[in-house]
PDB file of N, CA and C in Angstrom:
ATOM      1  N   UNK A   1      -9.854   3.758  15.066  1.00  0.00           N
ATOM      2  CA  UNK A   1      -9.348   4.603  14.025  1.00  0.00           C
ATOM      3  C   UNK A   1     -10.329   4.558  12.857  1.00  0.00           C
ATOM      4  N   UNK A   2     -10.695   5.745  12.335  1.00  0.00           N
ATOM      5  CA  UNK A   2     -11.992   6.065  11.226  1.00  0.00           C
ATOM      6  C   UNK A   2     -10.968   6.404   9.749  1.00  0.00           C
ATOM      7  N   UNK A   3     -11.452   6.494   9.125  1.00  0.00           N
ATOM      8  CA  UNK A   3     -11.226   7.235   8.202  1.00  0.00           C
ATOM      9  C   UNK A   3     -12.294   6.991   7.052  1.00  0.00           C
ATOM     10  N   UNK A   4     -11.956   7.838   6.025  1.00  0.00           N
ATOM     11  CA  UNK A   4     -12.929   8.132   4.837  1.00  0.00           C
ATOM     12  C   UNK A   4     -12.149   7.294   3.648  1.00  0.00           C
ATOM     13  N   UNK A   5     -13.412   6.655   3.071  1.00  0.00           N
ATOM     14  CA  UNK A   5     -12.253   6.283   1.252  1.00  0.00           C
ATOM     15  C   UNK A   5     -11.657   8.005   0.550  1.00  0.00           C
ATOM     16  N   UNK A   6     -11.679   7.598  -0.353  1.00  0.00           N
ATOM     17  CA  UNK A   6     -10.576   8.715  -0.961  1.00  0.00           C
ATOM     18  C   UNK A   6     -11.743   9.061  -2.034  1.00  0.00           C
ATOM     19  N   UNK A   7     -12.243  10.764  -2.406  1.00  0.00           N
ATOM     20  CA  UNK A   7     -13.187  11.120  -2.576  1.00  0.00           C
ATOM     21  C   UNK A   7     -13.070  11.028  -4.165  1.00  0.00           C
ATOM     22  N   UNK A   8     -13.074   9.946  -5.053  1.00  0.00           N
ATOM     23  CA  UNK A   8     -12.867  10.307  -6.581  1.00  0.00           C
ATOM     24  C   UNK A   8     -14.019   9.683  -7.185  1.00  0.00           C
ATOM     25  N   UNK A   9     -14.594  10.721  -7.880  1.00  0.00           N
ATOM     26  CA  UNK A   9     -16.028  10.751  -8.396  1.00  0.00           C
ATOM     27  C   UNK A   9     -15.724   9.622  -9.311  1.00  0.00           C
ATOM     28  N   UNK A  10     -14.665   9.088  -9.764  1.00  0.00           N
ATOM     29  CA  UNK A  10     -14.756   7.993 -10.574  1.00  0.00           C
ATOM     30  C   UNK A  10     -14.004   7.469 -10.049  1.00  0.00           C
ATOM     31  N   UNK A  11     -13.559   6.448 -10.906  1.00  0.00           N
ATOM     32  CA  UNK A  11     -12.522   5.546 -10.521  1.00  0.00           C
ATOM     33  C   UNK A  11     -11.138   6.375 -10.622  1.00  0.00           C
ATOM     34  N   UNK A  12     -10.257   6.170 -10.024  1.00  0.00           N
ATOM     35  CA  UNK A  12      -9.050   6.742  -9.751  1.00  0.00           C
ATOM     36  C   UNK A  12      -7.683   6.679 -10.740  1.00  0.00           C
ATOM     37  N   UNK A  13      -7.142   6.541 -11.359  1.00  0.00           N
ATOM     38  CA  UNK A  13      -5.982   6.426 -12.282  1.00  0.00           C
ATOM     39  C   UNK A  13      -4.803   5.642 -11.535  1.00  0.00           C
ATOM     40  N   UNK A  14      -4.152   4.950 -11.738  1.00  0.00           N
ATOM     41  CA  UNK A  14      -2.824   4.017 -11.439  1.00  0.00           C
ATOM     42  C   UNK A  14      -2.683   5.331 -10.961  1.00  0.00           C
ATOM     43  N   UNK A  15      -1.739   5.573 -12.247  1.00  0.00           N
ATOM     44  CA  UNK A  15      -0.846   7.124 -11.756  1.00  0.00           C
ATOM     45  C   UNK A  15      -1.306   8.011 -10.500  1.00  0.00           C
ATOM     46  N   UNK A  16      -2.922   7.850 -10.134  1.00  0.00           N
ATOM     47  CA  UNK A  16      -3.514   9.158  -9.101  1.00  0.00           C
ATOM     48  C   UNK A  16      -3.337   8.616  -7.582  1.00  0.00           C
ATOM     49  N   UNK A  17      -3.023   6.927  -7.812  1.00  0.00           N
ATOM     50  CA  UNK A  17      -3.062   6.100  -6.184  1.00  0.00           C
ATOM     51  C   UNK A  17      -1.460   6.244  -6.002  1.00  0.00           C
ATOM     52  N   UNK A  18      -0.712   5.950  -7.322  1.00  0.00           N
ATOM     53  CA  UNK A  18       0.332   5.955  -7.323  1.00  0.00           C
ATOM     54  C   UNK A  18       1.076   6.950  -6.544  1.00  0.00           C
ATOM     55  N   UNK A  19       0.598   8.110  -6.449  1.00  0.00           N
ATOM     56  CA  UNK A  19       1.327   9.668  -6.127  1.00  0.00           C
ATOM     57  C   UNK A  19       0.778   9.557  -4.657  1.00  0.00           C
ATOM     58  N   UNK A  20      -0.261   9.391  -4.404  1.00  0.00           N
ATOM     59  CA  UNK A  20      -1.365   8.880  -3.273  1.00  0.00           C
ATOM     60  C   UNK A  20      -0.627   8.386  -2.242  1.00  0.00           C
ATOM     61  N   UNK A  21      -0.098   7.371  -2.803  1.00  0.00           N
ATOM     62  CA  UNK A  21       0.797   6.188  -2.452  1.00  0.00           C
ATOM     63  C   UNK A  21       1.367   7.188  -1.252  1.00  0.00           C
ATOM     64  N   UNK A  22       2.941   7.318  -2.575  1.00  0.00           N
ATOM     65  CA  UNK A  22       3.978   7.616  -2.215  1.00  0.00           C
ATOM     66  C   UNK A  22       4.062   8.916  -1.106  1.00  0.00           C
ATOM     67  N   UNK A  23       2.842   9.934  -1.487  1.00  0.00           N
ATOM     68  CA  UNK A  23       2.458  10.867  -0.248  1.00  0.00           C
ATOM     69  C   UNK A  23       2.385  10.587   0.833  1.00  0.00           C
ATOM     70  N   UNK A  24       1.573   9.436   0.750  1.00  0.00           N
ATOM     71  CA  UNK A  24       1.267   9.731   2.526  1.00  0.00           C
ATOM     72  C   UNK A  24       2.787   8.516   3.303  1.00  0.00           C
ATOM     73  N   UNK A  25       2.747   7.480   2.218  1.00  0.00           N
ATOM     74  CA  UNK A  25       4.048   6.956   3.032  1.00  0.00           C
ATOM     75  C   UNK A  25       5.369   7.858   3.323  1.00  0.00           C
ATOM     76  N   UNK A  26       5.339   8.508   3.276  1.00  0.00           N
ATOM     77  CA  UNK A  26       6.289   9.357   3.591  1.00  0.00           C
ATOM     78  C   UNK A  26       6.755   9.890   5.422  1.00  0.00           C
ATOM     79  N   UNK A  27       5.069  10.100   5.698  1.00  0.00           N
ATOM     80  CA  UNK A  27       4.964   9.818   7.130  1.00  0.00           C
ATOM     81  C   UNK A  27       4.413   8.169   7.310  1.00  0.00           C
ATOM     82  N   UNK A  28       5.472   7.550   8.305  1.00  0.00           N
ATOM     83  CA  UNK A  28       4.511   6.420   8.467  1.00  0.00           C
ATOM     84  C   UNK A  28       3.664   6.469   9.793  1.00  0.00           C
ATOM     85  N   UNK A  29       3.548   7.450  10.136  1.00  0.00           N
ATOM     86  CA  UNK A  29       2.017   7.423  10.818  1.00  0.00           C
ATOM     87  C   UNK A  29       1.096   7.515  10.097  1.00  0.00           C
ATOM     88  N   UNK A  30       0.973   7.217   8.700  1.00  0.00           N
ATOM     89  CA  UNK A  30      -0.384   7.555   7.532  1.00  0.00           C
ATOM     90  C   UNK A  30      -0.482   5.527   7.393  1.00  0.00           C
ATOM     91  N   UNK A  31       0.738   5.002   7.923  1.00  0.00           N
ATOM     92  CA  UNK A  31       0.282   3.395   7.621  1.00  0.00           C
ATOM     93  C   UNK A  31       0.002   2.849   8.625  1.00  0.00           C
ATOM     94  N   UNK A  32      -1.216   1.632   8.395  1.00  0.00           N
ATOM     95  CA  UNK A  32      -1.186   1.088   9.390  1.00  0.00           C
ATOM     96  C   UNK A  32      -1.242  -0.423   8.800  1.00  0.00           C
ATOM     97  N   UNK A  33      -0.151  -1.220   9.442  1.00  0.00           N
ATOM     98  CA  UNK A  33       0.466  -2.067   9.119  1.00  0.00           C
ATOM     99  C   UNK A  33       0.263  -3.211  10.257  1.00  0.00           C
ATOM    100  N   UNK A  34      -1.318  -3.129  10.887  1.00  0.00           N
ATOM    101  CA  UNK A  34      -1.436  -4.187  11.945  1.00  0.00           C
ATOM    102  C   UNK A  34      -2.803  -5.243  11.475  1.00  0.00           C
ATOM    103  N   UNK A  35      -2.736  -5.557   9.736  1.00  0.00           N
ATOM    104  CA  UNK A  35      -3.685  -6.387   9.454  1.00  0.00           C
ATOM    105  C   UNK A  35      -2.814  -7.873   9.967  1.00  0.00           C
ATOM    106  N   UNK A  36      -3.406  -8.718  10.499  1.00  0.00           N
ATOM    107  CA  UNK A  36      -2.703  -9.904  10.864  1.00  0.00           C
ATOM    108  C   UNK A  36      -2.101 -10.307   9.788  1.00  0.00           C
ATOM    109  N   UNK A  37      -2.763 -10.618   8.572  1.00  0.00           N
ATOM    110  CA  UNK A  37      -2.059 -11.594   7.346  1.00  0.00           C
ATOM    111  C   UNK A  37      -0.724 -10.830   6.572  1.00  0.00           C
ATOM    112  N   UNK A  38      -1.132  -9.321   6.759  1.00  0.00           N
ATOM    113  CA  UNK A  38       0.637  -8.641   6.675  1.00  0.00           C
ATOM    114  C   UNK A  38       1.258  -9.013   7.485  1.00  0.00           C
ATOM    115  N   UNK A  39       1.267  -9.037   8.552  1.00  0.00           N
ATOM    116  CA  UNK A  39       1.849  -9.539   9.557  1.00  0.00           C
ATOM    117  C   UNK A  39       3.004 -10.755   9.741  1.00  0.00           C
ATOM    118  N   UNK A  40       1.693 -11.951   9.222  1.00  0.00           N
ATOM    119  CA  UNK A  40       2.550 -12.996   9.125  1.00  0.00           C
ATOM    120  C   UNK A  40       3.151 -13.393   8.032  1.00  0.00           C
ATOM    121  N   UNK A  41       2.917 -12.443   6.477  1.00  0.00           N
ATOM    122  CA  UNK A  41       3.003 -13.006   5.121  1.00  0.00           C
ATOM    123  C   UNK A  41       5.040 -12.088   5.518  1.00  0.00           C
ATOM    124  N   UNK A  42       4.724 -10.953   5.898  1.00  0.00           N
ATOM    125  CA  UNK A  42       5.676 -10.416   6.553  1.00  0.00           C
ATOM    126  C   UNK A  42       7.254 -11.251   7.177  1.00  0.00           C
ATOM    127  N   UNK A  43       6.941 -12.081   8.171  1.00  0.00           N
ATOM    128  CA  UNK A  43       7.327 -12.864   8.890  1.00  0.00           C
ATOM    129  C   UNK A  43       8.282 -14.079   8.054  1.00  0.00           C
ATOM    130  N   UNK A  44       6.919 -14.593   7.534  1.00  0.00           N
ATOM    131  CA  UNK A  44       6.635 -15.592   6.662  1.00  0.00           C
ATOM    132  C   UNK A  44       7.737 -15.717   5.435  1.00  0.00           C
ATOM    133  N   UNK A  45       7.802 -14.280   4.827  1.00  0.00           N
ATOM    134  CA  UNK A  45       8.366 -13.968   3.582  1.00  0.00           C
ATOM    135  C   UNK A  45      10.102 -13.985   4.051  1.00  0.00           C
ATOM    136  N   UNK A  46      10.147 -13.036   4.981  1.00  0.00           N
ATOM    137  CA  UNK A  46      11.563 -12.685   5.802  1.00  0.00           C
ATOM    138  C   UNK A  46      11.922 -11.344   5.104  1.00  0.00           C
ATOM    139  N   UNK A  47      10.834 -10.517   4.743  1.00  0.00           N
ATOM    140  CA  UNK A  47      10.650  -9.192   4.414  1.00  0.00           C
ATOM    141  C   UNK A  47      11.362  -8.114   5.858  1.00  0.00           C
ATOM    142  N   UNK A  48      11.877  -7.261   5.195  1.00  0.00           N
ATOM    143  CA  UNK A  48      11.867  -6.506   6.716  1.00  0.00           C
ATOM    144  C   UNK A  48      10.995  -5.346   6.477  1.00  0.00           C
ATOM    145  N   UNK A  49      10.534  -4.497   7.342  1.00  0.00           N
ATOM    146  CA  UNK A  49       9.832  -2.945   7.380  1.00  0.00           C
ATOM    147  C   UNK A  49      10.244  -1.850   6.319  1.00  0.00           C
ATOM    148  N   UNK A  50      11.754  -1.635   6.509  1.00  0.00           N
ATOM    149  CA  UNK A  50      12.455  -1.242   5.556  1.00  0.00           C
ATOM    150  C   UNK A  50      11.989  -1.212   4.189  1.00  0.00           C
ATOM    151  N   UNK A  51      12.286  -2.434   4.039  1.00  0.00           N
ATOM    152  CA  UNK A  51      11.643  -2.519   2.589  1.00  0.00           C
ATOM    153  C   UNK A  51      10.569  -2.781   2.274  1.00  0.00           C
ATOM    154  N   UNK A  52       9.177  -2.492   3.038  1.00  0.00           N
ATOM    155  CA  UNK A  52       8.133  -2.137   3.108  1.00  0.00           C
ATOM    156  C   UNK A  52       7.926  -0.818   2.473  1.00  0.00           C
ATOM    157  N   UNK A  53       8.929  -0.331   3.484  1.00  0.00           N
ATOM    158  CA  UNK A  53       8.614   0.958   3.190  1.00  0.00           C
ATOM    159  C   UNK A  53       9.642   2.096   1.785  1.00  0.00           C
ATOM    160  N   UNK A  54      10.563   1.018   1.816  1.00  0.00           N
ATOM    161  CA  UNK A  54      11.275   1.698   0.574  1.00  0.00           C
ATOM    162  C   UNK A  54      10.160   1.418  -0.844  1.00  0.00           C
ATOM    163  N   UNK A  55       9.273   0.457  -0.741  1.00  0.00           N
ATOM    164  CA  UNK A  55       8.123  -0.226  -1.831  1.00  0.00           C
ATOM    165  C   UNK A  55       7.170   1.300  -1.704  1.00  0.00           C
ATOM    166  N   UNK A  56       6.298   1.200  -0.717  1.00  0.00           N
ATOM    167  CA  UNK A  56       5.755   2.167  -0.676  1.00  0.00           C
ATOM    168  C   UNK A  56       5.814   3.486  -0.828  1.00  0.00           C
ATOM    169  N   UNK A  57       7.060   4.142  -0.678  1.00  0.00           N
ATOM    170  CA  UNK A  57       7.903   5.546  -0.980  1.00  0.00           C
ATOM    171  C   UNK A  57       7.894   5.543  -1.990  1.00  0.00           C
ATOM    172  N   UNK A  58       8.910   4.535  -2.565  1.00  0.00           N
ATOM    173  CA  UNK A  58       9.291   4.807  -3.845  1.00  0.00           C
ATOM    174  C   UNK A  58       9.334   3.678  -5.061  1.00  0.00           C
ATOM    175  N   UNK A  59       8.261   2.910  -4.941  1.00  0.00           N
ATOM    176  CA  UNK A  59       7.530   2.016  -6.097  1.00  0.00           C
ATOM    177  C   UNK A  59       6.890   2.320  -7.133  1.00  0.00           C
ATOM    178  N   UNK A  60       7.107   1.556  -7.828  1.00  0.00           N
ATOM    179  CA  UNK A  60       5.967   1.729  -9.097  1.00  0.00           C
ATOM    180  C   UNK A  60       4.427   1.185  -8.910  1.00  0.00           C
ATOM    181  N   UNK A  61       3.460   0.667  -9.071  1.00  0.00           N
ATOM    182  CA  UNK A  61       2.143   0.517  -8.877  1.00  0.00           C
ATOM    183  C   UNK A  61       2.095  -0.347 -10.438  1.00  0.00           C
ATOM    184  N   UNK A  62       1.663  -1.841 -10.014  1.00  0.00           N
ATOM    185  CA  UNK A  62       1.687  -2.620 -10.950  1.00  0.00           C
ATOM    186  C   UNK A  62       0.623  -2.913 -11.380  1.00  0.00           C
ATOM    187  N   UNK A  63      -0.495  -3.080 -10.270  1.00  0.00           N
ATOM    188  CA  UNK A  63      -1.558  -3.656 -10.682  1.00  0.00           C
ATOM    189  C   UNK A  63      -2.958  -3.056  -9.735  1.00  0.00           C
ATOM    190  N   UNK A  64      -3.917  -2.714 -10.271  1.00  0.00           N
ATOM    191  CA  UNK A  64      -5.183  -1.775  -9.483  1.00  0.00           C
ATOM    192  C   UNK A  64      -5.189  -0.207 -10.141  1.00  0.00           C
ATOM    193  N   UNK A  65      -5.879   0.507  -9.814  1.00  0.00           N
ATOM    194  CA  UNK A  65      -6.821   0.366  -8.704  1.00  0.00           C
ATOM    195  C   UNK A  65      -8.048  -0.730  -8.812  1.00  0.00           C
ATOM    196  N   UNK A  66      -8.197  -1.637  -7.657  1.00  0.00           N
ATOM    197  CA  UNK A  66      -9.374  -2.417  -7.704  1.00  0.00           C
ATOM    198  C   UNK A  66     -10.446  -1.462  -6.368  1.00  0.00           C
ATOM    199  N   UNK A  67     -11.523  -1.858  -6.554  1.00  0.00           N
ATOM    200  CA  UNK A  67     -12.064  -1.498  -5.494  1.00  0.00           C
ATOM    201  C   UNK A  67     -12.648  -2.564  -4.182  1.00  0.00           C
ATOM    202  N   UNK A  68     -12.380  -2.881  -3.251  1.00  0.00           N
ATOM    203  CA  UNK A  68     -12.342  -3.657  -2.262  1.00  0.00           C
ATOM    204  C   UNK A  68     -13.996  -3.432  -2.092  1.00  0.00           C
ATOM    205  N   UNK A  69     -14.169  -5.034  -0.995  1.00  0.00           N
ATOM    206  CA  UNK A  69     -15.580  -5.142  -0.810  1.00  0.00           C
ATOM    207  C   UNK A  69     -16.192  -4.036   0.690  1.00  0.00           C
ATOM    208  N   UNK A  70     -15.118  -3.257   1.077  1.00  0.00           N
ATOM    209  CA  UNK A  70     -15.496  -2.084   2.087  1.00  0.00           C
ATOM    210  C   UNK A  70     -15.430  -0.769   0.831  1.00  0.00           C
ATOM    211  N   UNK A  71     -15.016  -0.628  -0.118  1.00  0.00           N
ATOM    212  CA  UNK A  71     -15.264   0.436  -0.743  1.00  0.00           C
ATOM    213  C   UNK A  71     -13.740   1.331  -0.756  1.00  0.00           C
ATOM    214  N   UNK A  72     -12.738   0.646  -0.239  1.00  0.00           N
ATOM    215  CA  UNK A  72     -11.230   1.078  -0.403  1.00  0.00           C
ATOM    216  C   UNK A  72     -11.029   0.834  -1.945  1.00  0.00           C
ATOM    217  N   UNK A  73     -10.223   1.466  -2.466  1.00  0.00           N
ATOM    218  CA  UNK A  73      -9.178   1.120  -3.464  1.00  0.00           C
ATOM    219  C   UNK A  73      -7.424   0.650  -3.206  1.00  0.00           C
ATOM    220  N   UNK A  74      -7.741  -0.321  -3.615  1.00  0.00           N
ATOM    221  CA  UNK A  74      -6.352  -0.930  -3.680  1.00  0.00           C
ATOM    222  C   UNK A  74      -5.517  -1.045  -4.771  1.00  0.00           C
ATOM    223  N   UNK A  75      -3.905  -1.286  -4.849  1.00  0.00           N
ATOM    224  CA  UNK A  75      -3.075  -1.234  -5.406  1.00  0.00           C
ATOM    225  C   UNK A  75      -2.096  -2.100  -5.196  1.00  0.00           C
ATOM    226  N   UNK A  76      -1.124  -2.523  -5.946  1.00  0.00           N
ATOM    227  CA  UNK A  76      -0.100  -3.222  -5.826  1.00  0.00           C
ATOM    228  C   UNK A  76       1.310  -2.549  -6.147  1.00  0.00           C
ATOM    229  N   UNK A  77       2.231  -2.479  -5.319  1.00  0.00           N
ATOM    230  CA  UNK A  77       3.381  -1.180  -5.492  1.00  0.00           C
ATOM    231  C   UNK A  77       4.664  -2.493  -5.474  1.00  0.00           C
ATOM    232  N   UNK A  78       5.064  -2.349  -6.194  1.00  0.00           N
ATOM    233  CA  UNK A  78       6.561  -3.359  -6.947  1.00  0.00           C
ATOM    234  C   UNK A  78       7.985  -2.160  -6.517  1.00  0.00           C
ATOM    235  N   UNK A  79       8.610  -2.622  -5.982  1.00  0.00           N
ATOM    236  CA  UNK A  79      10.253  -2.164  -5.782  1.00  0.00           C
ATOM    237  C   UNK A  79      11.766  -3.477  -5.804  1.00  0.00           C
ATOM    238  N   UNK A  80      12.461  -2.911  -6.236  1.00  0.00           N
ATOM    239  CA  UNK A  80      13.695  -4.001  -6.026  1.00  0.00           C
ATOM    240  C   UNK A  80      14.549  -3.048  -4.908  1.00  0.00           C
ATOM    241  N   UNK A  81      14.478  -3.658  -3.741  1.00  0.00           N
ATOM    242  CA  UNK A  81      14.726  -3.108  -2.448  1.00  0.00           C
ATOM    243  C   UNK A  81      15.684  -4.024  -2.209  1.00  0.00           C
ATOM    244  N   UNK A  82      16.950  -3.725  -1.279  1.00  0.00           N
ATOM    245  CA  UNK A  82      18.022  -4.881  -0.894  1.00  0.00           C
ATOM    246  C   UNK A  82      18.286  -6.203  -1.476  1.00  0.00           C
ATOM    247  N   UNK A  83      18.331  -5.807  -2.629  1.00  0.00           N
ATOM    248  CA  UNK A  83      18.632  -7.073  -3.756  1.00  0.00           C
ATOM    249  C   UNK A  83      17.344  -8.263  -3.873  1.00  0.00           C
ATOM    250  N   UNK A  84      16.107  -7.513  -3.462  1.00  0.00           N
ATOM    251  CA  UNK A  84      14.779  -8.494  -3.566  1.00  0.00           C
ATOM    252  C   UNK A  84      13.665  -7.612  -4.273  1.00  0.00           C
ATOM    253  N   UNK A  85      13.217  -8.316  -5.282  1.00  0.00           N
ATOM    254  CA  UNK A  85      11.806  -7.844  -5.470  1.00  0.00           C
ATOM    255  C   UNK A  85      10.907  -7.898  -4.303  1.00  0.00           C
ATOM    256  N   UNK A  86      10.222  -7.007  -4.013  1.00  0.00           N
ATOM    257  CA  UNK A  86       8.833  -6.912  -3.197  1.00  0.00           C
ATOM    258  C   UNK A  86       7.895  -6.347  -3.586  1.00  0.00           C
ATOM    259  N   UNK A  87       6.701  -6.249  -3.263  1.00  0.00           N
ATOM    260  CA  UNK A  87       5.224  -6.186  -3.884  1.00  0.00           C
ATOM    261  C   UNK A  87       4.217  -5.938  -2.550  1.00  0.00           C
ATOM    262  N   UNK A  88       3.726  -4.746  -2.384  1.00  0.00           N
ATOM    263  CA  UNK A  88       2.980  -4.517  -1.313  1.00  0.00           C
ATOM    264  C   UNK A  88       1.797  -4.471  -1.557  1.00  0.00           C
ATOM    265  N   UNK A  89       0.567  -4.928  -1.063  1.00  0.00           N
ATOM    266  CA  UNK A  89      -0.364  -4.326  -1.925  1.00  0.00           C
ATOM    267  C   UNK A  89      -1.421  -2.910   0.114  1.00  0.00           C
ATOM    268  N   UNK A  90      -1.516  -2.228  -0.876  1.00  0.00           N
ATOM    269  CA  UNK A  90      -2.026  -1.498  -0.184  1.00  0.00           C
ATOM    270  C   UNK A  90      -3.825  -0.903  -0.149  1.00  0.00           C
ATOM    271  N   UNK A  91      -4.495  -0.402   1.309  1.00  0.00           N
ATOM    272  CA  UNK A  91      -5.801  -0.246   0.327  1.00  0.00           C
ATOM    273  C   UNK A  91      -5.246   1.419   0.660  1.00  0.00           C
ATOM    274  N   UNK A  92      -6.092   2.366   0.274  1.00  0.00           N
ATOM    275  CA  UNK A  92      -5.831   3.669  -0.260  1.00  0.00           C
ATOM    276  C   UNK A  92      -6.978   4.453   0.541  1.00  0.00           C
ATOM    277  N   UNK A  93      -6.976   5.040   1.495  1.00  0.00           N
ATOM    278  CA  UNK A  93      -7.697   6.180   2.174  1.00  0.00           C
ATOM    279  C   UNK A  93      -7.812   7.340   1.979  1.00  0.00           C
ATOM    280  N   UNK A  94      -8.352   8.055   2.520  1.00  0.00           N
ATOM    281  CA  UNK A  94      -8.081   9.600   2.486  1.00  0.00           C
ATOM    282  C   UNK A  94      -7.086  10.107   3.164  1.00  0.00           C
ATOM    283  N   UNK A  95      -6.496  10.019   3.899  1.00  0.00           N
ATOM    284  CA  UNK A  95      -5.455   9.858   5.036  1.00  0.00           C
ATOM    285  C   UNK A  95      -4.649   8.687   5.465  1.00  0.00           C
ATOM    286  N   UNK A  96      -4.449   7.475   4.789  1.00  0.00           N
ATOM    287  CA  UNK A  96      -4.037   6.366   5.578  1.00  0.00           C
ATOM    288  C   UNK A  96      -3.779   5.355   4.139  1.00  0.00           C
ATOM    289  N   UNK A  97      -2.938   4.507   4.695  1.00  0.00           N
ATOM    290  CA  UNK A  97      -2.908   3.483   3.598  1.00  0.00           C
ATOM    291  C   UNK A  97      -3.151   2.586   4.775  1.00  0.00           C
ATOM    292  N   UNK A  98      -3.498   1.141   4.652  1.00  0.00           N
ATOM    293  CA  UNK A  98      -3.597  -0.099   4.909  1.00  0.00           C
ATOM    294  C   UNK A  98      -3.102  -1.214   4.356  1.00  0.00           C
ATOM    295  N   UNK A  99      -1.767  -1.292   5.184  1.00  0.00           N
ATOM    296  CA  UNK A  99      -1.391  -2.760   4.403  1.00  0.00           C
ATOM    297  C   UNK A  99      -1.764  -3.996   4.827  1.00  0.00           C
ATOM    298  N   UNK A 100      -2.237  -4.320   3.257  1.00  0.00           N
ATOM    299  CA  UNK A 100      -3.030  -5.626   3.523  1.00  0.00           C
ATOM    300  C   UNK A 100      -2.275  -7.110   2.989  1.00  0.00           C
ATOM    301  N   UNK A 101      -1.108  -7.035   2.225  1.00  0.00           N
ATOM    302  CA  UNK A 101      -0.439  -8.417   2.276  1.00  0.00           C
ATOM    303  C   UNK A 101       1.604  -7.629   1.679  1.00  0.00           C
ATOM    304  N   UNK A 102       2.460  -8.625   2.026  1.00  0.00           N
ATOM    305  CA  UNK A 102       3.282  -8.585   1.106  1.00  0.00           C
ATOM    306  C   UNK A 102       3.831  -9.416   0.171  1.00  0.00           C
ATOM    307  N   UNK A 103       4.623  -9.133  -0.750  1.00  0.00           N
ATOM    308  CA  UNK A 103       4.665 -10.701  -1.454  1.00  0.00           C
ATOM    309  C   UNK A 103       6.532 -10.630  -1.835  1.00  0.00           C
TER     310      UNK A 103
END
């Protein structure tokens, strides 16, 4: 699976990953959610998918955009989902998000 970073001649705005975000999670064929350390932080936490994905839909964006050492931009998306704070952090594609931990 390829994809492109996300084409912004500068750096990107909270608010511009933010909308970013919430777009493409909408389909979750735009995530791909098979980095191992999501995986087990996942597991680990006793997070379910659900509220993965209620974070990602419909979160706020706390902290980023940073830019990763492949040239992604990442973000951190905060929700109070089933009576728990959660915190996703995601990297940001042109097509795709990548989740890379939860907390």
């Amino acid at each position: 699976m390829t994809a492109e970073v996300i084409p912004f001649p500068e750096r990107p705005s909270r608010q511009e990953l933010e909308a970013r975000v919430r777009a493409l999670a909408q389909n979750t064929g735009n995530i791909n959610f098979e980095a191992p350390h999501f995986q087990e932080r996942l597991q680990e936490r006793g997070i379910l998918m659900r509220q993965v994905l209620d974070v990602l839909r419909n979160g706020e964006a706390i902290h980023g955009p940073t830019k990763d050492q492949w040239g992604d931009w990442r973000i951190k998306m905060r929700r109070l989902t089933a009576g728990r704070r959660v915190q996703v952090v995601v990297a940001v594609r042109e097509t795709e998000l990548i989740a890379i931990t939860v907390i």
